[in-house]
N, C-alpha and C. Protein backbone atom coordinates (compact mmCIF):
# COMPACT_ATOMS: atom_id res chain seq x y z
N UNK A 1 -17.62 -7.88 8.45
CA UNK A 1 -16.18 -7.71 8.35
C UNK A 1 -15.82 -6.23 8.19
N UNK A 2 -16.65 -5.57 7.56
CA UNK A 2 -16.43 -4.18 7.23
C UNK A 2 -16.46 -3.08 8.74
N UNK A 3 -17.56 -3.64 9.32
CA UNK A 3 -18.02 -2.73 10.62
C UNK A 3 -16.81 -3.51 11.09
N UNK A 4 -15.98 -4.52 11.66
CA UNK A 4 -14.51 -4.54 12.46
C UNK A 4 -13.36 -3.82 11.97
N UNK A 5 -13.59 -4.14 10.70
CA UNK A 5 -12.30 -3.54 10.27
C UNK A 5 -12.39 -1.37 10.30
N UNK A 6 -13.51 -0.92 10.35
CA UNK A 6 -13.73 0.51 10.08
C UNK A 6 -13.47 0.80 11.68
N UNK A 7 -14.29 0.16 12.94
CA UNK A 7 -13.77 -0.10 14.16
C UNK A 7 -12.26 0.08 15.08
N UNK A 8 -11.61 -1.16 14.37
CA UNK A 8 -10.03 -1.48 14.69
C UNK A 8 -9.30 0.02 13.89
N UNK A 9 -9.67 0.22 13.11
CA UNK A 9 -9.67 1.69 11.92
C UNK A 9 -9.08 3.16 13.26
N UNK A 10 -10.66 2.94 13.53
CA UNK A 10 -11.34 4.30 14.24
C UNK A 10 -10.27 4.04 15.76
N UNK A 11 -10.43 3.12 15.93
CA UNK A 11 -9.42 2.92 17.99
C UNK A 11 -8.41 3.31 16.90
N UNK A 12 -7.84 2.55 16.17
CA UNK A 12 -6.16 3.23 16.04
C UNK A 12 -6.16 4.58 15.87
N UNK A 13 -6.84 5.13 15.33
CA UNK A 13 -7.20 6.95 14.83
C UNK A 13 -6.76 7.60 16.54
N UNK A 14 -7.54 6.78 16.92
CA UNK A 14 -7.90 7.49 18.86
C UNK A 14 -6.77 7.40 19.19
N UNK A 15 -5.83 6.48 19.17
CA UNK A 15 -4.97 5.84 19.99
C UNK A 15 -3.54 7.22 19.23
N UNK A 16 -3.65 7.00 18.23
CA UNK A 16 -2.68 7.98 17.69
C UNK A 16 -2.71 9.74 18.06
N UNK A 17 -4.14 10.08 17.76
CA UNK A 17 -4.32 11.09 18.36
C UNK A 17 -3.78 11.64 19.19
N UNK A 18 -4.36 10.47 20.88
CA UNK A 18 -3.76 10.84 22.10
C UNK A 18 -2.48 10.77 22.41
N UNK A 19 -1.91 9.55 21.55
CA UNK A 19 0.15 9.68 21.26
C UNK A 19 0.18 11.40 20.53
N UNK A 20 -0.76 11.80 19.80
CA UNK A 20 0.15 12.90 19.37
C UNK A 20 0.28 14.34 20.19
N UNK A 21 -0.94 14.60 20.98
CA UNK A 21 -1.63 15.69 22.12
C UNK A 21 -0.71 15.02 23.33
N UNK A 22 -0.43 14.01 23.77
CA UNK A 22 0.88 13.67 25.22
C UNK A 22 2.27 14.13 24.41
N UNK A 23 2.95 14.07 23.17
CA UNK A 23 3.95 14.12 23.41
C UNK A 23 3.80 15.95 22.27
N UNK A 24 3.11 16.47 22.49
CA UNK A 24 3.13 18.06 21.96
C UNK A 24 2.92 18.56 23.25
N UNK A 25 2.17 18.07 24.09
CA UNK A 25 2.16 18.56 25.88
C UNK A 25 3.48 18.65 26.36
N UNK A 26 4.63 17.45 26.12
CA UNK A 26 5.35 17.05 27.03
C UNK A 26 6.73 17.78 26.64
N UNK A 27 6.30 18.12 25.22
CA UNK A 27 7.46 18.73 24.31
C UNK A 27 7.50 20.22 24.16
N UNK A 28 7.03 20.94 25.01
CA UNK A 28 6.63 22.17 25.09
C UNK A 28 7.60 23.44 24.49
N UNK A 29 8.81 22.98 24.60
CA UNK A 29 10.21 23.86 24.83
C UNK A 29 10.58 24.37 23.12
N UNK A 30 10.97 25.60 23.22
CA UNK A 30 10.97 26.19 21.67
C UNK A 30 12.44 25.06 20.89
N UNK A 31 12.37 24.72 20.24
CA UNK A 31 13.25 24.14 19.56
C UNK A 31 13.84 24.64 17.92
N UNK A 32 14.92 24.67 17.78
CA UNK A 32 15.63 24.50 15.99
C UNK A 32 15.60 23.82 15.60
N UNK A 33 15.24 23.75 14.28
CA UNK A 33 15.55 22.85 13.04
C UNK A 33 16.38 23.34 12.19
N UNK A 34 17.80 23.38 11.76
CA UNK A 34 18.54 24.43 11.29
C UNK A 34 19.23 23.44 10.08
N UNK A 35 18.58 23.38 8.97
CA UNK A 35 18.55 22.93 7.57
C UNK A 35 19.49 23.50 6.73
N UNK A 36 19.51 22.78 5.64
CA UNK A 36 20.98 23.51 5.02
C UNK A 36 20.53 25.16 4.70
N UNK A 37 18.96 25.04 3.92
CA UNK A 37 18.56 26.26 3.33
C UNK A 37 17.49 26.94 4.28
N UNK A 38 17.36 26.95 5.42
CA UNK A 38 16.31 27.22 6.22
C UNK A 38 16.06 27.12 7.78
N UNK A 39 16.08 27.38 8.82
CA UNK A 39 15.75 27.26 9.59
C UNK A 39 14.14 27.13 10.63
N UNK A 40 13.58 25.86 11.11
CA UNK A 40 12.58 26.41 11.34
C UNK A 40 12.33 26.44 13.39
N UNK A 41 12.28 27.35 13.55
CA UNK A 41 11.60 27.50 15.08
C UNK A 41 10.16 27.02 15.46
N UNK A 42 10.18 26.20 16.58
CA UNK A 42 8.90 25.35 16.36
C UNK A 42 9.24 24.65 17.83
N UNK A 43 8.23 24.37 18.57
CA UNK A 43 8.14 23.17 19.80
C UNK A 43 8.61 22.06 19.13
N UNK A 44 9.38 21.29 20.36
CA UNK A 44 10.18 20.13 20.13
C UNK A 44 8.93 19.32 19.32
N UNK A 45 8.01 18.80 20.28
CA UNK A 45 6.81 18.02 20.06
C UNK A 45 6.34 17.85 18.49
N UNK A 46 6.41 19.43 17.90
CA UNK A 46 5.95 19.36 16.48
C UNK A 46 6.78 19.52 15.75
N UNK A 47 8.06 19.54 15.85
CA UNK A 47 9.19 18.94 14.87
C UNK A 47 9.41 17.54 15.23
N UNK A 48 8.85 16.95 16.30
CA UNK A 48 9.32 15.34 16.65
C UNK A 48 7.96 14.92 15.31
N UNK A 49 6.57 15.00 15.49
CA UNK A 49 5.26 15.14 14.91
C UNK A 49 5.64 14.84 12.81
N UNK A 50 6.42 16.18 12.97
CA UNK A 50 6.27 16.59 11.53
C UNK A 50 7.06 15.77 11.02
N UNK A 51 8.41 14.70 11.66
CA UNK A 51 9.73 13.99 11.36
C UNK A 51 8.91 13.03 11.46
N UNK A 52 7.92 12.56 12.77
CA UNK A 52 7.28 11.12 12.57
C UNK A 52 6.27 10.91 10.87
N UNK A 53 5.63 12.26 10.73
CA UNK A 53 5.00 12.24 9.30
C UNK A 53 5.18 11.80 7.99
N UNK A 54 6.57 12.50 7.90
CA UNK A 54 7.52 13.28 6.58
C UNK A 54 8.01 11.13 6.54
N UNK A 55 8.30 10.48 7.91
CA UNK A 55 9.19 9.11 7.89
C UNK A 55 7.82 8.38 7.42
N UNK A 56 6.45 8.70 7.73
CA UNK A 56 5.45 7.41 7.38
C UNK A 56 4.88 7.95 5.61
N UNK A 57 5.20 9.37 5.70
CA UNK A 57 4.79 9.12 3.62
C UNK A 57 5.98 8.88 3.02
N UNK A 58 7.10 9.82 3.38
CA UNK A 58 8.13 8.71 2.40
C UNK A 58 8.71 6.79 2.65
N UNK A 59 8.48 6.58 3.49
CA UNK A 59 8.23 5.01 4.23
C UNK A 59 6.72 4.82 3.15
N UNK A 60 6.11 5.03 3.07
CA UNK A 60 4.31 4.45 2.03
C UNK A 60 4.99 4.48 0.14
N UNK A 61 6.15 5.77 0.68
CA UNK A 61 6.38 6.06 -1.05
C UNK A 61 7.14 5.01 -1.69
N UNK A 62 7.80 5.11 -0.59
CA UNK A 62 8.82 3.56 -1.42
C UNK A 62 8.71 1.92 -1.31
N UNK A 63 7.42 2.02 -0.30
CA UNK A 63 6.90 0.67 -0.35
C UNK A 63 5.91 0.50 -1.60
N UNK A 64 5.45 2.21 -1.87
CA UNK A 64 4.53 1.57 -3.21
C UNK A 64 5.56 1.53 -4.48
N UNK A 65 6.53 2.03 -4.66
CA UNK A 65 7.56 2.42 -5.82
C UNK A 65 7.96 0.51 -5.67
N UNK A 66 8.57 0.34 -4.55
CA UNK A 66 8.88 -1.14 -4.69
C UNK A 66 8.15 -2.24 -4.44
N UNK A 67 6.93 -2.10 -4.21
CA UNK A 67 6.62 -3.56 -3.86
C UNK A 67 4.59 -3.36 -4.92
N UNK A 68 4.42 -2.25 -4.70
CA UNK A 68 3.41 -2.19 -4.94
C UNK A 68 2.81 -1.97 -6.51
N UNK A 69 3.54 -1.13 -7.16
CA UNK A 69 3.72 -0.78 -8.12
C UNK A 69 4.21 -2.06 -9.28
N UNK A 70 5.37 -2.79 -9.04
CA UNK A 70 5.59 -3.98 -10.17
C UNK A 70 4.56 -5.10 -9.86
N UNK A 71 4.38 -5.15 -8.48
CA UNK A 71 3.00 -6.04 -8.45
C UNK A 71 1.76 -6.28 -9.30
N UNK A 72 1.44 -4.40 -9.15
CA UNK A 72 0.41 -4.55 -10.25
C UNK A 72 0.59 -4.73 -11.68
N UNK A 73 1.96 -4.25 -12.03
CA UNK A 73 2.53 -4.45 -13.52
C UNK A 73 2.07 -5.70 -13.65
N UNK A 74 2.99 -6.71 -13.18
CA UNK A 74 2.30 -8.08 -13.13
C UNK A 74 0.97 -8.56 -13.18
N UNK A 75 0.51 -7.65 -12.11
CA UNK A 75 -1.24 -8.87 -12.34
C UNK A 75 -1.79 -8.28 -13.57
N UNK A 76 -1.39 -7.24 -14.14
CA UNK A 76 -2.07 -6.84 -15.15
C UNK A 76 -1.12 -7.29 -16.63
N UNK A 77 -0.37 -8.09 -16.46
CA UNK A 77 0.71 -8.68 -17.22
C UNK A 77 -0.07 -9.96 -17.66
N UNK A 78 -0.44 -10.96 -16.16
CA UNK A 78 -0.82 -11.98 -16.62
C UNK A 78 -2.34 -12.73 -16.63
N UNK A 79 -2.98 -10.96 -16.25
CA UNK A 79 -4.50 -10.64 -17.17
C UNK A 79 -4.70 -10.56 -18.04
N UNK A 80 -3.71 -9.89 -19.13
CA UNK A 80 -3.65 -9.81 -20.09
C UNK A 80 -3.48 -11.26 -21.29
N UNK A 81 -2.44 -11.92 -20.37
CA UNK A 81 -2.04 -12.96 -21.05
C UNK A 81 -3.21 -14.21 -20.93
N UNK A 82 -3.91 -14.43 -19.87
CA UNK A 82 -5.57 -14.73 -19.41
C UNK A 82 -6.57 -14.73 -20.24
N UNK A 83 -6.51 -13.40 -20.94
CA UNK A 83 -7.62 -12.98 -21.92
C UNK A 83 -7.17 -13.18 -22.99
N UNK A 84 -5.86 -13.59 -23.72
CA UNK A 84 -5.17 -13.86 -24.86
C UNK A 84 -5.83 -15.14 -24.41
N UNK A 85 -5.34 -16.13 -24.23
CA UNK A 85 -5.19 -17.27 -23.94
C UNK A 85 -6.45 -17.92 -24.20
N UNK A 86 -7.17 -17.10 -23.26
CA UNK A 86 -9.19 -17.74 -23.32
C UNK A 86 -9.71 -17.16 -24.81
N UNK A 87 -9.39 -16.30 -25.77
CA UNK A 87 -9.95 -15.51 -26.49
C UNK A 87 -9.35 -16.94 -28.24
N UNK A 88 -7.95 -17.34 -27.13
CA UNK A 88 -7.15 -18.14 -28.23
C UNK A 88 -8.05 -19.57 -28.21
N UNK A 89 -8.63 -20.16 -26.67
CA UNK A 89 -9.39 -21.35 -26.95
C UNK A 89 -10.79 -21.29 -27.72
N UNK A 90 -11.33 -20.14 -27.29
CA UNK A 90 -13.16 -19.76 -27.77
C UNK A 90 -12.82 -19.56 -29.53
N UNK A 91 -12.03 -18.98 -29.74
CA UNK A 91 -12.08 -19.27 -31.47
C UNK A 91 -11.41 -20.69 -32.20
N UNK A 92 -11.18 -21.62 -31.12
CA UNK A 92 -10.40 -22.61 -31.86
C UNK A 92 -12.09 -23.81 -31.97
N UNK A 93 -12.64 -24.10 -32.96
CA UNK A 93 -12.92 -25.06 -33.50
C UNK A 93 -13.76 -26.14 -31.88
N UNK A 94 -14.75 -26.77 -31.76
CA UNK A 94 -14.89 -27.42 -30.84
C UNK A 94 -14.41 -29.02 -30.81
N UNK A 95 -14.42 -29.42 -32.33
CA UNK A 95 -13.79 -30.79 -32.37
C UNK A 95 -12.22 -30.74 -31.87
N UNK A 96 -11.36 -29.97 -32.48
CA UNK A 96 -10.07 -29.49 -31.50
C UNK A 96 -10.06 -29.62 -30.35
N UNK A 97 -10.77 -28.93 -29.43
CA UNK A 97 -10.37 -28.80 -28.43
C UNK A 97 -10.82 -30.13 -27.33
N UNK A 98 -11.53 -30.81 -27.78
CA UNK A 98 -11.92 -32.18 -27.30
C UNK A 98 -10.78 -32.81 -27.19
N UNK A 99 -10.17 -33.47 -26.08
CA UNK A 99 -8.55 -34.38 -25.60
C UNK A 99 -9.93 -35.23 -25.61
N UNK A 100 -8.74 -36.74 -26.29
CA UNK A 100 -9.33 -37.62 -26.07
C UNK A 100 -8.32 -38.48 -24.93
N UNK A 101 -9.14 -38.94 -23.80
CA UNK A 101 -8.39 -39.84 -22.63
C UNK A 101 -7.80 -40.93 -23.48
N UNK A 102 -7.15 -41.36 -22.45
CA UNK A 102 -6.10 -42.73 -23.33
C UNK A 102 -7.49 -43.82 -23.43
N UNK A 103 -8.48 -43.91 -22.06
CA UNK A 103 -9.72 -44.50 -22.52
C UNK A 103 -10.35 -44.83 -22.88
N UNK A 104 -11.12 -43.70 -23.90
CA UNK A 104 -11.72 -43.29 -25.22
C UNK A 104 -10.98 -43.72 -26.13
N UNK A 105 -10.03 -44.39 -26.55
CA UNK A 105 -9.10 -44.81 -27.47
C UNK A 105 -9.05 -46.49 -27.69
N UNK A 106 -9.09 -46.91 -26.40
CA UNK A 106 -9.36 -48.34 -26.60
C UNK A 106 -10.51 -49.15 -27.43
């Protein structure tokens, strides 16, 4: 499973690559970026590049701020409560913790 998944990994690496070398070829032409505090001069291609970048880490930042982040709060919420719980049966007594079936009663 590891050698497919490092595989499917490595082609997407390739595949992106060559998306990024066709459209820095195709984008050749000096371009502005003219910011409130800054201006930067740069080929279209690598201001298109640096905008596709800047959109996939802040796009990762706020998928981990929202989805990823209280997730783990949680699993480590009701790990915690897991190890309470089991720590609460192992010290209780063994005649206790024996349920007797309605069965066993007759």
């Amino acid at each position: 499973m590891k050698t497919i998944k490092k595989t499917l990994i490595i082609v997407l690496v390739i595949i992106l690559l060559s998306f990024i070398v066709t459209l820095s070829a195709l984008n050749l032409e000096a371009g502005e970026l003219n910011m409130y505090f800054f201006t930067v001069n740069a080929s279209l291609g690598f201001i298109v590049l640096m905008t596709l970048i800047a959109g996939v880490l802040i796009g990762a930042l706020i998928s981990w701020v929202l989805w990823l982040w209280p997730a783990n709060r949680e699993k480590r919420h009701w790990q915690r409560r897991y190890h309470q719980l089991r720590q609460e049966t192992e010290s209780q007594p063994a005649s206790s913790q024996a349920l007797k079936s309605p069965t066993e009663t007759r």
